[in-house]
Protein backbone atom coordinates (compact mmCIF):
# COMPACT_ATOMS: atom_id res chain seq x y z
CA UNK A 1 90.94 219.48 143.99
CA UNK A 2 92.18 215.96 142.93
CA UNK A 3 94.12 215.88 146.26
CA UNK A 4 92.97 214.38 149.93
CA UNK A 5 92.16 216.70 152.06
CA UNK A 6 94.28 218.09 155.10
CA UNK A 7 92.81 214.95 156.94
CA UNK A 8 93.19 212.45 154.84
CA UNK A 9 89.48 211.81 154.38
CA UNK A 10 87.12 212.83 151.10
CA UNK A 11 83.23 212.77 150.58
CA UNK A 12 83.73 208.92 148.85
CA UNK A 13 85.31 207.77 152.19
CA UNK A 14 82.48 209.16 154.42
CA UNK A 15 80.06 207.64 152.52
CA UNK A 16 76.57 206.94 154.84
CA UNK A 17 77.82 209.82 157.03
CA UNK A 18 77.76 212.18 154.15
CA UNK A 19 74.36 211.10 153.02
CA UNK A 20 73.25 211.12 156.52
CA UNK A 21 74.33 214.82 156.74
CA UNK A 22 73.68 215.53 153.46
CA UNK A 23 69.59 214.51 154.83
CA UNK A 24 70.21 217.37 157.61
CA UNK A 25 70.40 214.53 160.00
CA UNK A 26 73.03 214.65 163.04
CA UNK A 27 75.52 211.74 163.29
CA UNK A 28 76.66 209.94 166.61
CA UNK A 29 78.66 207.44 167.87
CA UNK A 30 79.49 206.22 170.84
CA UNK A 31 79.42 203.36 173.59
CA UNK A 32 76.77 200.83 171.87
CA UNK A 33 74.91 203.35 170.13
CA UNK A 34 75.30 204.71 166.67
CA UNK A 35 73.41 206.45 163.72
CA UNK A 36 75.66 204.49 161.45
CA UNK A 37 75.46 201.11 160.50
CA UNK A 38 78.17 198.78 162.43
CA UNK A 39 80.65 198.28 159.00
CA UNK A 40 80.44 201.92 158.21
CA UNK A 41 81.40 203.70 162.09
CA UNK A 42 84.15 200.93 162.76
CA UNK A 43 86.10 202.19 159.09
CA UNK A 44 85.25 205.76 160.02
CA UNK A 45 86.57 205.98 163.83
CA UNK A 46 89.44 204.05 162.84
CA UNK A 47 90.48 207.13 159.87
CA UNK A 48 89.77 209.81 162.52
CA UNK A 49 91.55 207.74 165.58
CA UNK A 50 88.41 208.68 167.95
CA UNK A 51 86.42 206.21 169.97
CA UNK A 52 83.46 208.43 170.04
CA UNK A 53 81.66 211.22 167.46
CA UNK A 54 79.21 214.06 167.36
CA UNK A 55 78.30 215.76 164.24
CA UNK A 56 76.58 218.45 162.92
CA UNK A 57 75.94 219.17 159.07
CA UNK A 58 75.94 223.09 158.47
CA UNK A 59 73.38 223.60 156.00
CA UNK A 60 72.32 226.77 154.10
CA UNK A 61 69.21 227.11 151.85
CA UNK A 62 69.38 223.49 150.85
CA UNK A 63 72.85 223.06 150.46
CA UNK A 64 74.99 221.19 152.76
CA UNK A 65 78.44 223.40 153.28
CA UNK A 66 80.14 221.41 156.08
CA UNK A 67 79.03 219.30 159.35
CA UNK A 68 80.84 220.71 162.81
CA UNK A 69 82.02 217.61 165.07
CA UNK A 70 83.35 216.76 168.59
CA UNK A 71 85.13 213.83 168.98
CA UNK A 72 86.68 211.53 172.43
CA UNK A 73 89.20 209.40 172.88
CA UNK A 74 86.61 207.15 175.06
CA UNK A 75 83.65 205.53 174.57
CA UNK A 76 80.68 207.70 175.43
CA UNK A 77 77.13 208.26 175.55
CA UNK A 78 75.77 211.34 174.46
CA UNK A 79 72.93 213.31 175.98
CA UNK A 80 70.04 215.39 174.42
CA UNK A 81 71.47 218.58 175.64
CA UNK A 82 74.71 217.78 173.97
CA UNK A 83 72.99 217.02 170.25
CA UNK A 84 71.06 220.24 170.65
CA UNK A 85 73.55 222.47 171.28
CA UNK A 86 76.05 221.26 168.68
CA UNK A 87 72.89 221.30 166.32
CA UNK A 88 72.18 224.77 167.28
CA UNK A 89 76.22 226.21 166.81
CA UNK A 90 75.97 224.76 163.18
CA UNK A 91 72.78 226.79 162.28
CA UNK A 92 74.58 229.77 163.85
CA UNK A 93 77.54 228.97 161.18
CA UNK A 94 75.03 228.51 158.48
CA UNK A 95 73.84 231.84 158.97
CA UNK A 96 76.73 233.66 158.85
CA UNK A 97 78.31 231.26 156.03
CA UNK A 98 76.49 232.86 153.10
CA UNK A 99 77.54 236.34 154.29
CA UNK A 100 81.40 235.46 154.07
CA UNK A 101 80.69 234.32 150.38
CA UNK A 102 78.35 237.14 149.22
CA UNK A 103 80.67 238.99 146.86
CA UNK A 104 81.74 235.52 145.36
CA UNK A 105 78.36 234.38 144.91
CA UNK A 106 77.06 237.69 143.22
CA UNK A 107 80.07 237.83 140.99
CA UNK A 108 79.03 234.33 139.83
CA UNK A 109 75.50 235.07 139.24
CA UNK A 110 76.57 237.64 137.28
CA UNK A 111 78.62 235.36 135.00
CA UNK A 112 76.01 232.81 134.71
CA UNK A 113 73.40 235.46 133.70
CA UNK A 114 75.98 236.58 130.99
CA UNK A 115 76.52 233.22 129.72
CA UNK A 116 72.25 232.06 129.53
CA UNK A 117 71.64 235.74 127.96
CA UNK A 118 74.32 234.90 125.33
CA UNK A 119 72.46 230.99 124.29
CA UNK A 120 70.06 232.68 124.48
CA UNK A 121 70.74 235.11 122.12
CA UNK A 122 72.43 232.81 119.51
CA UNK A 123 69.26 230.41 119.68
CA UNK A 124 67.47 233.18 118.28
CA UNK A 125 69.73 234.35 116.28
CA UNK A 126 71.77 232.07 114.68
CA UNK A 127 70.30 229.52 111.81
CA UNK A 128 73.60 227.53 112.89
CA UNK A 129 72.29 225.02 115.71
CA UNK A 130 75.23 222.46 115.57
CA UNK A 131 77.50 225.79 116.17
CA UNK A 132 75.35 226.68 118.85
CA UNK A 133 74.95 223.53 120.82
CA UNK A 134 79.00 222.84 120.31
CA UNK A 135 79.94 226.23 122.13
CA UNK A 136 76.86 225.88 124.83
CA UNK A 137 78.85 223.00 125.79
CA UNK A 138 82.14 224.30 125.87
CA UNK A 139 80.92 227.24 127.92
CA UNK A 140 78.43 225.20 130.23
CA UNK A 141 81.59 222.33 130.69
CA UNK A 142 84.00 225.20 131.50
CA UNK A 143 81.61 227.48 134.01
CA UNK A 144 80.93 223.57 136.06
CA UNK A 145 84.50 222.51 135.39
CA UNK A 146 83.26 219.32 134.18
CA UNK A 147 83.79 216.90 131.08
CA UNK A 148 80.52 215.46 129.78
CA UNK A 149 77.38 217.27 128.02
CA UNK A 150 74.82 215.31 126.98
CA UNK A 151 71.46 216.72 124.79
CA UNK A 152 69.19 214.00 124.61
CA UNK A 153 65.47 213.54 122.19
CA UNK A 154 63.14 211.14 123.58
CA UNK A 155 61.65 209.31 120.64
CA UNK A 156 58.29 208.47 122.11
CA UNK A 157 57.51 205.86 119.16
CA UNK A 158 60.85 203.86 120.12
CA UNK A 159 60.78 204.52 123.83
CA UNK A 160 64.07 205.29 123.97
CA UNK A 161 66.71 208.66 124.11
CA UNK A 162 68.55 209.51 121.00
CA UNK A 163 72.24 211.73 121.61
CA UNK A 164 71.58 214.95 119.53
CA UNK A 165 74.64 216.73 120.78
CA UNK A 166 77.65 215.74 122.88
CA UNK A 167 80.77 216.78 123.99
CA UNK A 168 83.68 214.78 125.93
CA UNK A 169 87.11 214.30 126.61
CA UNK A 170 89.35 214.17 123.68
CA UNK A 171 90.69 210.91 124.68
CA UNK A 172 87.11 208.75 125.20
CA UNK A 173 84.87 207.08 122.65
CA UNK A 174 81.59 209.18 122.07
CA UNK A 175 78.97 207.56 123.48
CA UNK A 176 76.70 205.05 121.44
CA UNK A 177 73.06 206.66 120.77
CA UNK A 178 70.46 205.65 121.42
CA UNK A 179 70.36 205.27 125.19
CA UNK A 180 68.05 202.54 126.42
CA UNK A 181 64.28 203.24 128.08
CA UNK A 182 64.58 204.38 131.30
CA UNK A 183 62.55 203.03 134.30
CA UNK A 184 59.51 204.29 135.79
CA UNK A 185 60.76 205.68 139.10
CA UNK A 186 63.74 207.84 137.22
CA UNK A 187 61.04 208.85 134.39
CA UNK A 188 59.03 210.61 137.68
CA UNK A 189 62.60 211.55 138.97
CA UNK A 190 63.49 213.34 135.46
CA UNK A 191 59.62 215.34 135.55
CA UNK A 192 60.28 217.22 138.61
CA UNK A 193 61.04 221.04 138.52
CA UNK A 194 65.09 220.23 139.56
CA UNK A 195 67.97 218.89 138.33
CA UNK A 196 68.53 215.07 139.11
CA UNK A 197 72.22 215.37 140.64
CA UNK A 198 73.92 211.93 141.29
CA UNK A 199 77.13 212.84 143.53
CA UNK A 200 78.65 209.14 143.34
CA UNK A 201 77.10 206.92 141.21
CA UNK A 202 78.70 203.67 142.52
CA UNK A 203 76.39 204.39 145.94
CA UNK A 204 73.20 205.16 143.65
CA UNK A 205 70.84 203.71 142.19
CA UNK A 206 69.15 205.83 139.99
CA UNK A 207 69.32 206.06 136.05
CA UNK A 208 70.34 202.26 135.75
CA UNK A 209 69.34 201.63 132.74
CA UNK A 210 72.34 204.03 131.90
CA UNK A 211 75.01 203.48 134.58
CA UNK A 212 76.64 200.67 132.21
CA UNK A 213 77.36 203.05 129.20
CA UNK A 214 78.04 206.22 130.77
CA UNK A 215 80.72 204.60 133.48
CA UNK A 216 82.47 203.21 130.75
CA UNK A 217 82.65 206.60 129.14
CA UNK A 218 84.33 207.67 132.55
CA UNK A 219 81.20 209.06 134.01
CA UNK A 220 81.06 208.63 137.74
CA UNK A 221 78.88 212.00 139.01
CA UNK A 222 75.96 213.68 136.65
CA UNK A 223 73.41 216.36 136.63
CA UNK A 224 70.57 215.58 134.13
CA UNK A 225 67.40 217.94 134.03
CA UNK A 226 64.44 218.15 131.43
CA UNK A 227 64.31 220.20 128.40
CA UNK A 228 60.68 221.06 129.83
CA UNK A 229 59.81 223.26 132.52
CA UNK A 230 58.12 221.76 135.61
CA UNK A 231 54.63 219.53 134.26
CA UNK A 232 51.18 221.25 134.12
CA UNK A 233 48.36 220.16 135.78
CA UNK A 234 46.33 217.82 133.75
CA UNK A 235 49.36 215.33 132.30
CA UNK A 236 49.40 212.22 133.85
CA UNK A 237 51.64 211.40 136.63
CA UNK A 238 51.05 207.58 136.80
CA UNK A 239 53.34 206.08 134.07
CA UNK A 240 53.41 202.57 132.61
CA UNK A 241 56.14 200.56 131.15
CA UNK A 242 55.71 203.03 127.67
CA UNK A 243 55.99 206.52 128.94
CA UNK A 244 51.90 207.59 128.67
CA UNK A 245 52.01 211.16 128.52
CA UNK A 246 53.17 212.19 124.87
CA UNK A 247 54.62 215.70 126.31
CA UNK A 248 56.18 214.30 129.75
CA UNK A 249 59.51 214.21 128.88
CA UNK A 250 61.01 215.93 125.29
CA UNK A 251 64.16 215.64 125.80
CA UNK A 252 67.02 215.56 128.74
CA UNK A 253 70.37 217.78 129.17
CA UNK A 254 73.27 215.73 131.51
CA UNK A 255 76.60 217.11 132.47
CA UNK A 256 78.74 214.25 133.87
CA UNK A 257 82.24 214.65 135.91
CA UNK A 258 84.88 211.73 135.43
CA UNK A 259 84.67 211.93 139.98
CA UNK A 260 82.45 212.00 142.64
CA UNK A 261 81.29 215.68 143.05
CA UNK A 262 78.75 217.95 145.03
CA UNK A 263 76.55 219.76 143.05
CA UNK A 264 75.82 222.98 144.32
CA UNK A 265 72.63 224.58 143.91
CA UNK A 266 73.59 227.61 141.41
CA UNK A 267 74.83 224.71 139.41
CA UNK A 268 71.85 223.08 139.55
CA UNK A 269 69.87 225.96 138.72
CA UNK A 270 72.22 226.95 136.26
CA UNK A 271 71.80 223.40 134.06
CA UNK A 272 68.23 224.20 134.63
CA UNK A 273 67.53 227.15 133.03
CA UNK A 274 70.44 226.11 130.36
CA UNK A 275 68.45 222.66 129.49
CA UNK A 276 65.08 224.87 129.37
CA UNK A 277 66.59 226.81 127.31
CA UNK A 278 68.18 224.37 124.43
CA UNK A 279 64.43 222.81 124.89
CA UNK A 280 63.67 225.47 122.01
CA UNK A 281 65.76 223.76 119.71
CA UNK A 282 64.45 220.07 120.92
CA UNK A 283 61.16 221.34 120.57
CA UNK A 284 61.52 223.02 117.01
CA UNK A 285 63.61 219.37 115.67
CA UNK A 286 60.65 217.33 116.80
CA UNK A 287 58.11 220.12 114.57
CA UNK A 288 60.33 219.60 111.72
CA UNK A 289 60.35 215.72 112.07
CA UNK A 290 56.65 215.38 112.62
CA UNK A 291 56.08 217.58 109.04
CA UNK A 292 58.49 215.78 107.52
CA UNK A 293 56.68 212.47 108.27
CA UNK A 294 53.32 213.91 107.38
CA UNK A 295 54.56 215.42 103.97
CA UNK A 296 55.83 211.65 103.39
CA UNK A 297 52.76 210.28 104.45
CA UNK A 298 50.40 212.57 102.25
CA UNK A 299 53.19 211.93 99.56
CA UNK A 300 52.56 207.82 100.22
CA UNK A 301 48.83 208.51 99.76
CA UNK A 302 48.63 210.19 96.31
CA UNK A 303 51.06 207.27 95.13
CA UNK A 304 48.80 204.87 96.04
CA UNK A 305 45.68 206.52 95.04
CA UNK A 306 47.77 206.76 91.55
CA UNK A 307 48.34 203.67 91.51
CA UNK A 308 44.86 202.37 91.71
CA UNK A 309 43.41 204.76 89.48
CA UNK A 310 45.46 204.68 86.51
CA UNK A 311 46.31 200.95 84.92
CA UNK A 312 49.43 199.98 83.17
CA UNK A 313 47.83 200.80 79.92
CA UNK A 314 46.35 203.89 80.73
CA UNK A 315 48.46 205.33 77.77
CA UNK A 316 46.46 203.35 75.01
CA UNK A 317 43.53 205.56 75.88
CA UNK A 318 41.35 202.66 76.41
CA UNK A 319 39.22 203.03 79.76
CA UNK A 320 39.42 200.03 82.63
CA UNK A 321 36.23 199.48 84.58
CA UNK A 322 37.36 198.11 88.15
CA UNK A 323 35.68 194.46 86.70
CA UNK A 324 38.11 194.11 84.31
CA UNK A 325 40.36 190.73 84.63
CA UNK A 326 43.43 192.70 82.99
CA UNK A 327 43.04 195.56 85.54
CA UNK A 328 46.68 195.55 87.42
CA UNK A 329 48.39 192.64 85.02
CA UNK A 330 51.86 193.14 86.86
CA UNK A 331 50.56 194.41 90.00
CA UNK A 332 47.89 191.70 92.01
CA UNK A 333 45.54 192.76 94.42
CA UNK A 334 47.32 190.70 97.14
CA UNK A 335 50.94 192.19 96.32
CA UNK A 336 49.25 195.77 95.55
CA UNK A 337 48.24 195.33 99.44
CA UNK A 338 51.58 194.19 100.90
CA UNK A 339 53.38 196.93 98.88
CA UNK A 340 50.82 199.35 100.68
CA UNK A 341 51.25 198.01 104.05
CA UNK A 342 54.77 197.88 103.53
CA UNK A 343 54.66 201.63 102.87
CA UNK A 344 52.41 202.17 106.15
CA UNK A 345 54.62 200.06 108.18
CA UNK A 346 57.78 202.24 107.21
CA UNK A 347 56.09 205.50 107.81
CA UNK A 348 55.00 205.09 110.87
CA UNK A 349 57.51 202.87 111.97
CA UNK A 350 54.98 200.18 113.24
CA UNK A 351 55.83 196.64 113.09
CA UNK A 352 52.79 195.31 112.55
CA UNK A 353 50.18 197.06 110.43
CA UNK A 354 47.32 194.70 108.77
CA UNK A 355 45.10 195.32 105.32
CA UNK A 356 41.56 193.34 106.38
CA UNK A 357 38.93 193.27 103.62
């Protein structure tokens, strides 16, 4: 809840210990030892008014649930034995942690099959994508009781992510599209079978070329998985500047929370099958797009072809042989090619493009 805790101390104040436990990694402080760097345990003993800490982090199935601790009013040094069996209580509570929750967690699974059945369903179903995309993220916002949705097309030829759908708070400015080229290291990030979760994105790094624009649209946590399922063998894995693989990345889904959140693995697997899922609409858009630039290319061709096979006075029935000094009167041969590679330039949307004779 928006609330502190019982203790005073949230997941933001814990910082390194959280990602420590969050790494399955026991914590511990004491008399000049400590997991922690020096800044970090002096902050954190002074909230919890201890002079020396043990901790566990209670883990199930991936997920980090909790961490069990000890604490002393004294310095201290703690032995082996001691980590060990405070290590071994909190796999004994990670056991029996998913039993307590069964009932809640099949009632859930039940409502999240309900709701992917239903896109499902209306992706096949209904000729009405915008409608379909707008109540995906209503119901995908409201199962993850979060703000932001995202649907993102990479435009290979630009490099760069264009915002086909999104949905916010009423009360921020939608966010500009496109979204700049993102980094190598996130690009491999973004190609792996799960969901890239960012709990606090003040202590990570990852997605900067975004961090700017999305924090200023009150973004502060994010899950963002690919529209693709999990790369085949065969595409290549070693990416330059220009992402090299045509079909690594198609597009991107992100859900964003205006806090610093845990994502929990249904949730994760959740957006996952969701983003695979709306990857069917991605997928037919970009279809559509590439006929639509063919069509105009083929339709670019017969102009020009036109063009150089019928003069200006083609109407007095008089033939032209290609000799002819009146062939093209109002149209020269140099501004006949600029208008072409003008054309070609357009089309493909190439910057450069070059008639050599």
């Amino acid at each position: 809840g928006p609330g502190r805790p019982a203790s005073g101390i949230t997941v933001q104040d814990l910082g390194e210990f959280y990602q420590a436990l969050g790494r399955e990694e026991m914590v511990w402080i004491g008399e000049s030892q400590s997991s922690l760097k020096t800044e970090l345990t002096g902050r954190l003993m002074q909230q919890i008014r201890a002079r020396s800490l043990l901790a566990a982090p209670i883990v199930s199935e991936g997920e980090l649930l909790g961490f069990l601790a000890v604490e002393a009013g004294e310095p201290r040094i703690w032995q082996d034995n001691e980590k060990h069996y405070l290590q071994g209580v909190a796999r004994l509570v990670a056991l029996t942690a998913p039993v307590s929750e069964m009932d809640e967690r099949i009632q859930q699974t039940e409502i999240d099959r309900d709701l992917t059945a239903g896109i499902a369903h209306a992706i096949y179903s209904d000729a009405d994508w915008e409608a379909t995309l707008k109540n995906t993220a209503e119901q995908l916002c409201g199962r993850l009781k979060c703000e932001y949705f995202l649907l993102l097309l990479y435009g290979e030829e630009q490099n760069r992510f264009e915002i086909v759908c999104q949905n916010l708070p009423r009360n921020r400015r939608a966010v500009p599209s496109p979204l700049n080229a993102l980094d190598v290291a996130d690009v491999g990030l973004l190609q792996e079978s799960e969901p890239l979760a960012i709990e606090n994105w003040e202590e990570d790094g990852r997605l900067g070329a975004w961090r700017e624009v999305l924090a200023e649209a009150g973004v502060r946590s994010l899950l963002a998985s690919s529209t693709r399922a999990k790369k085949k063998e065969g595409e290549n894995p070693n990416l330059k500047s220009k992402i090299a693989n045509r079909k690594s990345i198609e597009g991107l889904l992100v859900v964003g929370h205006n806090a610093t959140r845990t994502w929990r693995r249904s949730e994760q697997d959740l957006v996952r099958l969701v983003s695979q899922q709306l990857g069917l609409i991605l997928h037919s858009w970009q279809q559509s797009s590439e006929i639509d630039k063919y069509q105009q290319f083929e339709r670019l061709l017969k102009s020009g072809l036109a063009v150089l096979q019928h003069s200006p006075d083609e109407q007095s029935g008089e033939p032209i042989s290609a000799a002819s000094p009146t062939m093209f009167p109002e149209l020269p041969l140099q501004k006949l090619d600029r208008n072409f590679a003008q054309h070609v330039s357009q089309t493909l949307s190439c910057p450069l493009v070059a008639v050599i004779t």
